[in-house]
PDB file of N, CA and C in Angstrom:
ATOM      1  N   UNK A   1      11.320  13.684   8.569  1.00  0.00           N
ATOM      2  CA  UNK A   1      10.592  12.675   9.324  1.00  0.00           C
ATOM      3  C   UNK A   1      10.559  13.000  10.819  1.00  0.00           C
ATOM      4  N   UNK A   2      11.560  13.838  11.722  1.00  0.00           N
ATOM      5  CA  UNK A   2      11.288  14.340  12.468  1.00  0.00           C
ATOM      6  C   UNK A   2      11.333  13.609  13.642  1.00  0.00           C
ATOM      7  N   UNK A   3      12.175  12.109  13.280  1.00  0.00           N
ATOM      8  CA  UNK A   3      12.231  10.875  13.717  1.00  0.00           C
ATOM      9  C   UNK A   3      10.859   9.699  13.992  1.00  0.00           C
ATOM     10  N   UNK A   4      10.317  10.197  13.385  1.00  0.00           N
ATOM     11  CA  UNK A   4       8.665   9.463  12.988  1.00  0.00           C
ATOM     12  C   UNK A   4       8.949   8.042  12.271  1.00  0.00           C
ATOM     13  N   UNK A   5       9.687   7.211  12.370  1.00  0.00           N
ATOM     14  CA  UNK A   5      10.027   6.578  11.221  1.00  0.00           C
ATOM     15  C   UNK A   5       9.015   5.622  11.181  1.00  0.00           C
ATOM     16  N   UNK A   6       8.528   5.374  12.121  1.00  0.00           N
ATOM     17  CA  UNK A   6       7.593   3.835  11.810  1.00  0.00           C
ATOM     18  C   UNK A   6       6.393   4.600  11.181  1.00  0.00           C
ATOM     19  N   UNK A   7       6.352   6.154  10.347  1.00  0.00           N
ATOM     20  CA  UNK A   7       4.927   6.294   9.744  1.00  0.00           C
ATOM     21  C   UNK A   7       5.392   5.825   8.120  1.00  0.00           C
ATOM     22  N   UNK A   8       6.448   5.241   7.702  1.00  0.00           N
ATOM     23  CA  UNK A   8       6.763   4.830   6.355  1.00  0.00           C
ATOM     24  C   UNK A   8       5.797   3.505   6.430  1.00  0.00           C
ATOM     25  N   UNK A   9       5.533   2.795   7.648  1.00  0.00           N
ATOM     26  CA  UNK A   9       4.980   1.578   7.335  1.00  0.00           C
ATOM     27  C   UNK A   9       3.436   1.892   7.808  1.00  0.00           C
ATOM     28  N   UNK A  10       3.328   2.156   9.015  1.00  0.00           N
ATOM     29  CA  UNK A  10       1.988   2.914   9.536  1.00  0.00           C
ATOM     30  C   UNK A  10       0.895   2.909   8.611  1.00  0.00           C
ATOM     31  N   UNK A  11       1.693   3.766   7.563  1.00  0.00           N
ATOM     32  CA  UNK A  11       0.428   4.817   6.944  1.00  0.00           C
ATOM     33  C   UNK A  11       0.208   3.927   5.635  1.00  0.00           C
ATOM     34  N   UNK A  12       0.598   2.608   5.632  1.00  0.00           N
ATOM     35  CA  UNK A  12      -0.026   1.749   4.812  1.00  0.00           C
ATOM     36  C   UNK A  12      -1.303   1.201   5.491  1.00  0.00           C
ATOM     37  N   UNK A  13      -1.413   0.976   6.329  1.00  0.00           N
ATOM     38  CA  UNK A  13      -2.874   0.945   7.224  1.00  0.00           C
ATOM     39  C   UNK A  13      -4.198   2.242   7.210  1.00  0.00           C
ATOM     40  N   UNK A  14      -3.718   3.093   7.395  1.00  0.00           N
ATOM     41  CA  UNK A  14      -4.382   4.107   7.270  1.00  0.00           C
ATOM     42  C   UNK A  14      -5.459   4.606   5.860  1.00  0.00           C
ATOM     43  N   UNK A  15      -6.567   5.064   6.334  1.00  0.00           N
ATOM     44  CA  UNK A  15      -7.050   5.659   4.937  1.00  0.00           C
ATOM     45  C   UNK A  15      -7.817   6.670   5.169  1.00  0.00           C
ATOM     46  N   UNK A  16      -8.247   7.722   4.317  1.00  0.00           N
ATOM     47  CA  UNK A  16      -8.792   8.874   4.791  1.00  0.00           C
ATOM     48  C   UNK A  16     -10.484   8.590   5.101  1.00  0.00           C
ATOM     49  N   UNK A  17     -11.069   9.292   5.279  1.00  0.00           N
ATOM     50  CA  UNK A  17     -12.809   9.009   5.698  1.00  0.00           C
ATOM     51  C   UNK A  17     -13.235   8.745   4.004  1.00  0.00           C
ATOM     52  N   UNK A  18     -14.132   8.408   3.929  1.00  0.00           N
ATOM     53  CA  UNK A  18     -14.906   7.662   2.900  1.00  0.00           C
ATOM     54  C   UNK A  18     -15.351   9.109   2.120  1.00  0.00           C
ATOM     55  N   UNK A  19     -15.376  10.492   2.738  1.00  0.00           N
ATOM     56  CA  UNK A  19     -16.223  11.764   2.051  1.00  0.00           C
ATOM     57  C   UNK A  19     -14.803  12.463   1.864  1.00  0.00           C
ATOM     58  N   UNK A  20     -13.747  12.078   2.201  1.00  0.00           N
ATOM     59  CA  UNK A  20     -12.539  12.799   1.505  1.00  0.00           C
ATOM     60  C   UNK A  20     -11.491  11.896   0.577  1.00  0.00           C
ATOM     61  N   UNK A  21     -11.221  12.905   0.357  1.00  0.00           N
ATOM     62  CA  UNK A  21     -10.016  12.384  -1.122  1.00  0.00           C
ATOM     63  C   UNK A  21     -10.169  12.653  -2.559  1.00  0.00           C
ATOM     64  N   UNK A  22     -10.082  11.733  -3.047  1.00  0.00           N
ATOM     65  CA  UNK A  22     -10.109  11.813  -4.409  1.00  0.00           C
ATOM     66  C   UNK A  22     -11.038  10.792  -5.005  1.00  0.00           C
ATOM     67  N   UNK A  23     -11.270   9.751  -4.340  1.00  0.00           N
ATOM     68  CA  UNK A  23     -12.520   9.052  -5.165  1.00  0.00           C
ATOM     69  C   UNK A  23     -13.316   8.639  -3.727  1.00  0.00           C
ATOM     70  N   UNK A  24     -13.382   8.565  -2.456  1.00  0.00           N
ATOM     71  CA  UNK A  24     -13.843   8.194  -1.039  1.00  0.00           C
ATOM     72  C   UNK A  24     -14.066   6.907  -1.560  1.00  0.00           C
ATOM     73  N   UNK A  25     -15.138   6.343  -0.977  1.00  0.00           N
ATOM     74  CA  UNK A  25     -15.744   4.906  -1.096  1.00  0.00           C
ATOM     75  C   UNK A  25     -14.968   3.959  -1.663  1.00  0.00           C
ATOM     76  N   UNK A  26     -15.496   4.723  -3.355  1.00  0.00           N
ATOM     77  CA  UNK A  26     -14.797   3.647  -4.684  1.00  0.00           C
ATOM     78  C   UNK A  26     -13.208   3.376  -4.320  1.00  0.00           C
ATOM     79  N   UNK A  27     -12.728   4.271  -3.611  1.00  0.00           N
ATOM     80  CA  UNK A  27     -10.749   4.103  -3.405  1.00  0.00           C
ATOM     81  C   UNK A  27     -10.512   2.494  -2.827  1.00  0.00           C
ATOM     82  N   UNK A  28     -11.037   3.326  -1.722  1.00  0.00           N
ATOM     83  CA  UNK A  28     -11.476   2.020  -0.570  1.00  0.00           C
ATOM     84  C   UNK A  28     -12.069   0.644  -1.181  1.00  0.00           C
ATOM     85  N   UNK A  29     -12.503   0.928  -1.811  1.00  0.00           N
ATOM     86  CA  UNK A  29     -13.528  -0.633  -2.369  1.00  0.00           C
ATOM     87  C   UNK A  29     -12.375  -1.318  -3.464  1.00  0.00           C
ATOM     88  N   UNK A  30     -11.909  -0.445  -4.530  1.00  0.00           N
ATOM     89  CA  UNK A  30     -10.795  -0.961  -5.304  1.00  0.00           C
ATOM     90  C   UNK A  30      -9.772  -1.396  -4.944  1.00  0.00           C
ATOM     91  N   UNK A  31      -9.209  -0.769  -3.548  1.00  0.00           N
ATOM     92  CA  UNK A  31      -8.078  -1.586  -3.212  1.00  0.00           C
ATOM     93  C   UNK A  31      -8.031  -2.921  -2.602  1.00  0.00           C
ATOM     94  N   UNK A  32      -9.187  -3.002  -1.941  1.00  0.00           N
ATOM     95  CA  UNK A  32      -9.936  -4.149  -1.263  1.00  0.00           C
ATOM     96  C   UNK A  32      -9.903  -5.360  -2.339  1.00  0.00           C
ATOM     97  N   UNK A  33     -10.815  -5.098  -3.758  1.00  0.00           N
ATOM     98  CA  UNK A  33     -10.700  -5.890  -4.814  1.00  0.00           C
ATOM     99  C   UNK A  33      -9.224  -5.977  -4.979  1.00  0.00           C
ATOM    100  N   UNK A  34      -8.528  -5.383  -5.760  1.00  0.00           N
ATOM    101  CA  UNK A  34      -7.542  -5.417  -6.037  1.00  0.00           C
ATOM    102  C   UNK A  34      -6.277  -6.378  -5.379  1.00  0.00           C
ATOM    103  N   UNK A  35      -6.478  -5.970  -3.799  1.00  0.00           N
ATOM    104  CA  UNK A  35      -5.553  -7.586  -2.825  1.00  0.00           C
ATOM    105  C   UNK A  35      -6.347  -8.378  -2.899  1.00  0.00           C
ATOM    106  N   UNK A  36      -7.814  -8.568  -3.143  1.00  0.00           N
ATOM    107  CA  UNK A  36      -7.847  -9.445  -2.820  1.00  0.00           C
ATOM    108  C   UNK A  36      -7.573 -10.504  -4.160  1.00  0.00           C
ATOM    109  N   UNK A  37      -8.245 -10.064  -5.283  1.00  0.00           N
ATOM    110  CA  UNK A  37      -7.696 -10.696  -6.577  1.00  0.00           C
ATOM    111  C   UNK A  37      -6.007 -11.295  -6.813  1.00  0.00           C
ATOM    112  N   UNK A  38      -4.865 -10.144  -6.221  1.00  0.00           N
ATOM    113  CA  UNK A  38      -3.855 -10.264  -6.498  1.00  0.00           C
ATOM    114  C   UNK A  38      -3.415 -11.653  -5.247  1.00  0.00           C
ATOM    115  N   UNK A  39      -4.093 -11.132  -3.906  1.00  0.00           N
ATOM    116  CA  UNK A  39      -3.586 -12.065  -3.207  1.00  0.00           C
ATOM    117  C   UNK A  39      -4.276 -13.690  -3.067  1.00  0.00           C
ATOM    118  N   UNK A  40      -5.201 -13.943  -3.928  1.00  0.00           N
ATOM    119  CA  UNK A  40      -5.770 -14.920  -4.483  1.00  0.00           C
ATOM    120  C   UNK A  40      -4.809 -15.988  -5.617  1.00  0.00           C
ATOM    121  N   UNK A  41      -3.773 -15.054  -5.860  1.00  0.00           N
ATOM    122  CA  UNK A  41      -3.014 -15.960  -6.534  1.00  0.00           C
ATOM    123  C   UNK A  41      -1.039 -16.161  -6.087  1.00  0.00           C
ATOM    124  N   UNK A  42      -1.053 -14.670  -5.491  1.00  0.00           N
ATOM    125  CA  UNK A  42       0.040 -14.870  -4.901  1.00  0.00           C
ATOM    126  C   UNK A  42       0.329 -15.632  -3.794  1.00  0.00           C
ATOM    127  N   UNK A  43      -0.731 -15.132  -2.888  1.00  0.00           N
ATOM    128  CA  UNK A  43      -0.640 -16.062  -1.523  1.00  0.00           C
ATOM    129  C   UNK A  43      -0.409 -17.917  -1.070  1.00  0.00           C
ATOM    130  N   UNK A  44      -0.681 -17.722  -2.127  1.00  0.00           N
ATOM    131  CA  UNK A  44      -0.626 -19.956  -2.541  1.00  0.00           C
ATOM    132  C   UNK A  44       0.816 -20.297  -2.931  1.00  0.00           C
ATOM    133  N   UNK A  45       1.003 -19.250  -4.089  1.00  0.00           N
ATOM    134  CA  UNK A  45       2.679 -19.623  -4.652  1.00  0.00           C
ATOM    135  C   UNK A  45       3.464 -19.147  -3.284  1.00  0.00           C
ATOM    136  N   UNK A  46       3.442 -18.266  -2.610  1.00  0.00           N
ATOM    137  CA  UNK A  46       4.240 -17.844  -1.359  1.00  0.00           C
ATOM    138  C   UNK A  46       4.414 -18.105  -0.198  1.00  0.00           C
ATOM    139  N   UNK A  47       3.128 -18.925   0.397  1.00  0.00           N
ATOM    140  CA  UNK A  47       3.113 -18.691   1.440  1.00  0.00           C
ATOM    141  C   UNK A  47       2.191 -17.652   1.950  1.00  0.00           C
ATOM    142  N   UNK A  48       1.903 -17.883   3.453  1.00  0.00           N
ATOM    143  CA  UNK A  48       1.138 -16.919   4.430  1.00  0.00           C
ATOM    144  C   UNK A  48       2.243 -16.059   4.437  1.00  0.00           C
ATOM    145  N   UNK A  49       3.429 -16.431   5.631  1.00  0.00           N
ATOM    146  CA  UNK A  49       4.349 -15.802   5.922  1.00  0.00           C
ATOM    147  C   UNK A  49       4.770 -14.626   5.317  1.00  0.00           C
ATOM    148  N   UNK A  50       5.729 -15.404   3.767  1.00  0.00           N
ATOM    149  CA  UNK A  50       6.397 -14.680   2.976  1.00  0.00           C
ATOM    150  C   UNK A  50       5.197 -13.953   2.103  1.00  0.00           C
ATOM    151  N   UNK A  51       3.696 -13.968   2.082  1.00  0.00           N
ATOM    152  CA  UNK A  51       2.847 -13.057   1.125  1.00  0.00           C
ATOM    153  C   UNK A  51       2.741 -11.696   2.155  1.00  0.00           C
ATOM    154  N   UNK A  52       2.696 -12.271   3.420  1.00  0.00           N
ATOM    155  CA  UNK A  52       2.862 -10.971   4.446  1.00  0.00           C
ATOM    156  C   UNK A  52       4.200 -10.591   4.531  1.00  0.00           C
ATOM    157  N   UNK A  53       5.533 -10.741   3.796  1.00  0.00           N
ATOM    158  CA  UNK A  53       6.310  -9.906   4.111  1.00  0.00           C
ATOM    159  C   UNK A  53       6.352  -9.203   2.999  1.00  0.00           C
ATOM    160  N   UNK A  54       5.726  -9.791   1.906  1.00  0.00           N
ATOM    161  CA  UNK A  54       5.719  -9.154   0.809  1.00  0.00           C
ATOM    162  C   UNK A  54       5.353  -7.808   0.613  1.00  0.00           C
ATOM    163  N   UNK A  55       4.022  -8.337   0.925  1.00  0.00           N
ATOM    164  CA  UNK A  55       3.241  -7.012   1.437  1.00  0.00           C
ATOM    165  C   UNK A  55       3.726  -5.462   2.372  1.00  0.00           C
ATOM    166  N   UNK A  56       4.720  -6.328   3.654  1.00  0.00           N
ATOM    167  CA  UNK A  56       5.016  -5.293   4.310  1.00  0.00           C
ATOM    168  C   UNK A  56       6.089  -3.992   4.212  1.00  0.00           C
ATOM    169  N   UNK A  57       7.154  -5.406   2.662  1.00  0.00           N
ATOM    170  CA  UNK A  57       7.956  -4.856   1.983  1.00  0.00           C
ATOM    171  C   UNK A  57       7.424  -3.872   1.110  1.00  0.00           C
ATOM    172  N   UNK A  58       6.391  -3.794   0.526  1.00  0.00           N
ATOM    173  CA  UNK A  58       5.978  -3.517  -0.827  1.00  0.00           C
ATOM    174  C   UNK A  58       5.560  -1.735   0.055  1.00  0.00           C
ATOM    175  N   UNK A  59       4.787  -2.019   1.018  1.00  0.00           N
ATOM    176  CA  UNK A  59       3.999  -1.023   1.941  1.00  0.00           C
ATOM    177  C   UNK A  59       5.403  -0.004   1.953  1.00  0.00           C
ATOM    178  N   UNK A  60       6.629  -0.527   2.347  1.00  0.00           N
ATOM    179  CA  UNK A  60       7.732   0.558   3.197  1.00  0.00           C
ATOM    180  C   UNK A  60       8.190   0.941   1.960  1.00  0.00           C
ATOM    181  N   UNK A  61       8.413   0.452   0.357  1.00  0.00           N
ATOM    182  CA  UNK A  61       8.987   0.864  -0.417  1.00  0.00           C
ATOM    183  C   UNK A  61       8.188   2.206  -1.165  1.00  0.00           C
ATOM    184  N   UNK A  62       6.586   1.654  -0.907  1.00  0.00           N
ATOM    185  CA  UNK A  62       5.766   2.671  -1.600  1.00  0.00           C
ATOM    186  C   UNK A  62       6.331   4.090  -0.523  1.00  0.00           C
ATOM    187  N   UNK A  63       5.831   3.894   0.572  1.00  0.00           N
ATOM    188  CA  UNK A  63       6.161   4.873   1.668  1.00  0.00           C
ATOM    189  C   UNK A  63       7.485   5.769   1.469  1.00  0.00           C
ATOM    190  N   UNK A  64       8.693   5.119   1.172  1.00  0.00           N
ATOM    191  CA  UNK A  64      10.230   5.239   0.868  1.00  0.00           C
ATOM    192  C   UNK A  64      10.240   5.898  -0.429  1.00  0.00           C
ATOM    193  N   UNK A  65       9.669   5.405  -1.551  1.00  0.00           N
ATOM    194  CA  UNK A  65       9.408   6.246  -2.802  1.00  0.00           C
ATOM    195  C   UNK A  65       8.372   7.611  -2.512  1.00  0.00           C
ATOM    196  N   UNK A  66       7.751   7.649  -2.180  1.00  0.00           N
ATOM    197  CA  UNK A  66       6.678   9.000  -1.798  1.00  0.00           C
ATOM    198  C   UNK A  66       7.732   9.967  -0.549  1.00  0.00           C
ATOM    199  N   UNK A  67       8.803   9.630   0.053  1.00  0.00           N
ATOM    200  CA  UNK A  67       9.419  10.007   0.489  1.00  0.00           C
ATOM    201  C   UNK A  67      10.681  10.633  -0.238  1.00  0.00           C
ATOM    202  N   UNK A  68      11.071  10.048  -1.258  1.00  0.00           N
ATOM    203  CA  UNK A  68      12.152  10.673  -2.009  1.00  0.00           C
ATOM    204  C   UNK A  68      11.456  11.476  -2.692  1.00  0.00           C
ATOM    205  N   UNK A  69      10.689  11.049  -3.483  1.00  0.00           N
ATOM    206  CA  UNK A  69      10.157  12.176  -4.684  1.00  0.00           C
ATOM    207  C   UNK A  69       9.280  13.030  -4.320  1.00  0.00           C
ATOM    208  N   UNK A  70       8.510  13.103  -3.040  1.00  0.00           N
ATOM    209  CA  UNK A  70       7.737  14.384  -2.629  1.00  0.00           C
ATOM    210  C   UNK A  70       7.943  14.674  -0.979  1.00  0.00           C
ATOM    211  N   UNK A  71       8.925  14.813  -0.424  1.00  0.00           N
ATOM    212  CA  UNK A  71       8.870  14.646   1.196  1.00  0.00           C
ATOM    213  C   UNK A  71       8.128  15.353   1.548  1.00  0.00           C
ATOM    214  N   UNK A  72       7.579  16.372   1.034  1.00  0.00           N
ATOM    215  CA  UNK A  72       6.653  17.386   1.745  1.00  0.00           C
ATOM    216  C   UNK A  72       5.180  17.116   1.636  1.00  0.00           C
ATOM    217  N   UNK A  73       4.442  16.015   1.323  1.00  0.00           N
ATOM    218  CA  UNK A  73       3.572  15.503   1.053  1.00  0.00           C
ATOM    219  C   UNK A  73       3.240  14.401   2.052  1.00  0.00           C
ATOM    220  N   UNK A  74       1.985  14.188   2.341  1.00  0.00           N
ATOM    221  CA  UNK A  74       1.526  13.361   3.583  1.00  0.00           C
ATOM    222  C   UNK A  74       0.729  12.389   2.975  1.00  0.00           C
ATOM    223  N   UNK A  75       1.102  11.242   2.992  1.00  0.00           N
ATOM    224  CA  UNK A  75       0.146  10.030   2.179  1.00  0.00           C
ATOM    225  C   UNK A  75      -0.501   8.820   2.979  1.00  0.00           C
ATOM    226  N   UNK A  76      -1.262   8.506   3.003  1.00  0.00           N
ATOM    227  CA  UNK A  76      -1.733   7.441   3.604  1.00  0.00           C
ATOM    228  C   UNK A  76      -2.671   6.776   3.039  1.00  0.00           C
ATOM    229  N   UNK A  77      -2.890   5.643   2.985  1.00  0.00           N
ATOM    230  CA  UNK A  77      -3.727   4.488   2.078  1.00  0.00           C
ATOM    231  C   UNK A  77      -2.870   3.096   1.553  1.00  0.00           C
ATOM    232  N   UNK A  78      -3.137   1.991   1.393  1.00  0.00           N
ATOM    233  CA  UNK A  78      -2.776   0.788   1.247  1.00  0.00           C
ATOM    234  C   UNK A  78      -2.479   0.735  -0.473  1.00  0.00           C
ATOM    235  N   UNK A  79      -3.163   1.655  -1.361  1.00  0.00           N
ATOM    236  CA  UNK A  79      -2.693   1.963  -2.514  1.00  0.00           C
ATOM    237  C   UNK A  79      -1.069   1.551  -3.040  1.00  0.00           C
ATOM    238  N   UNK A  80      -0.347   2.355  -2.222  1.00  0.00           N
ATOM    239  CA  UNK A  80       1.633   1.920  -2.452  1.00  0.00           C
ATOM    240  C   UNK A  80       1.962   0.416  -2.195  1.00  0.00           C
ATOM    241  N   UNK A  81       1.185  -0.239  -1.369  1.00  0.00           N
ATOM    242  CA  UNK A  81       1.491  -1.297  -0.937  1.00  0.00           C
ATOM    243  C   UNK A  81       0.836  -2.713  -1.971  1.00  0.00           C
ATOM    244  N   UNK A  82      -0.531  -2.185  -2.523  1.00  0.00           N
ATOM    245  CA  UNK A  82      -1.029  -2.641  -3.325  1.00  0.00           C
ATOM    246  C   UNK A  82      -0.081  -3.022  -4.506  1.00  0.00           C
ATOM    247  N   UNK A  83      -0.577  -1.694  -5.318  1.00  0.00           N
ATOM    248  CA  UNK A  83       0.584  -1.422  -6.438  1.00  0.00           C
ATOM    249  C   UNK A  83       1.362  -1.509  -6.786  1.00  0.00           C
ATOM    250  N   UNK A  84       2.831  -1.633  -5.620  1.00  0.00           N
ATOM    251  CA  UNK A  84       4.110  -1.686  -5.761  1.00  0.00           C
ATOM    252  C   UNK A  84       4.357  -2.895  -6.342  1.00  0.00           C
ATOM    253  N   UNK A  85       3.331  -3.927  -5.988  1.00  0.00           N
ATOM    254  CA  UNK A  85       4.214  -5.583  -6.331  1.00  0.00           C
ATOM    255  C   UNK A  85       2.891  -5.699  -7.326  1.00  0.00           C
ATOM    256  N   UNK A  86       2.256  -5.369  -7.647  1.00  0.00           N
ATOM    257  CA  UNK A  86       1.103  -5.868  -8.935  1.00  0.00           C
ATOM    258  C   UNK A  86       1.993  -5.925 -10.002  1.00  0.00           C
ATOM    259  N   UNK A  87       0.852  -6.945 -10.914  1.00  0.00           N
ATOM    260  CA  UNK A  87       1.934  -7.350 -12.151  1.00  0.00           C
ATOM    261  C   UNK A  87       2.205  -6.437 -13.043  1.00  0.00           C
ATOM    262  N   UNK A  88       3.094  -6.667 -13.347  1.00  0.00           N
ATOM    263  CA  UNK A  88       3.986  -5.764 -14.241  1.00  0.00           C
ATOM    264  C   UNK A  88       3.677  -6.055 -15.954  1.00  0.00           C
ATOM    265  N   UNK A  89       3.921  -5.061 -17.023  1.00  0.00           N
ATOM    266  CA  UNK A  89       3.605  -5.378 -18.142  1.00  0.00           C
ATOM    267  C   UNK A  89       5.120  -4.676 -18.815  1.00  0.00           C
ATOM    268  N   UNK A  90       5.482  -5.692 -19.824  1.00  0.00           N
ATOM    269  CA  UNK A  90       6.760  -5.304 -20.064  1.00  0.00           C
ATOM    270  C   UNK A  90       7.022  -5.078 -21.894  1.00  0.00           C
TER     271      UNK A  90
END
């Protein structure tokens, strides 16, 4: 990290240009759906507050996991932050 530490949370903000990646546009557009669906139902049971810490938690853990299991890898997108707290199937 190189003492970079605030890019574990950072780079939950971040996203690449719309003509790179792996899906451009559609990435961007799904994750958009995706909070907003999820936070359509969480945000009421939680709170403003606590749905934003949720979130900010969810953001540093994705960041923190992409950090253990690939450190040499550079990630950025709201994807980890999304994902991390979506519902679970058991």
């Amino acid at each position: 990290m190189d003492g970079e530490w605030y890019r574990l949370l950072t780079g939950a903000f971040l996203h690449l240009p719309p003509t790179e990646g792996t899906f451009g546009i559609a990435h961007i557009v799904m994750n958009m759906l995706a909070l907003w669906n999820l936070g359509r139902l969480v945000e009421p049971m939680l709170g403003r507050v606590h749905y934003l810490a949720l979130y900010l938690l969810s953001a540093l853990g994705g960041s923190v996991l992409v950090l253990v299991i690939a450190p040499e890898d550079a990630v950025v997108g709201a994807s980890g932050a999304i994902f991390e707290w979506g519902p679970r199937t058991t």
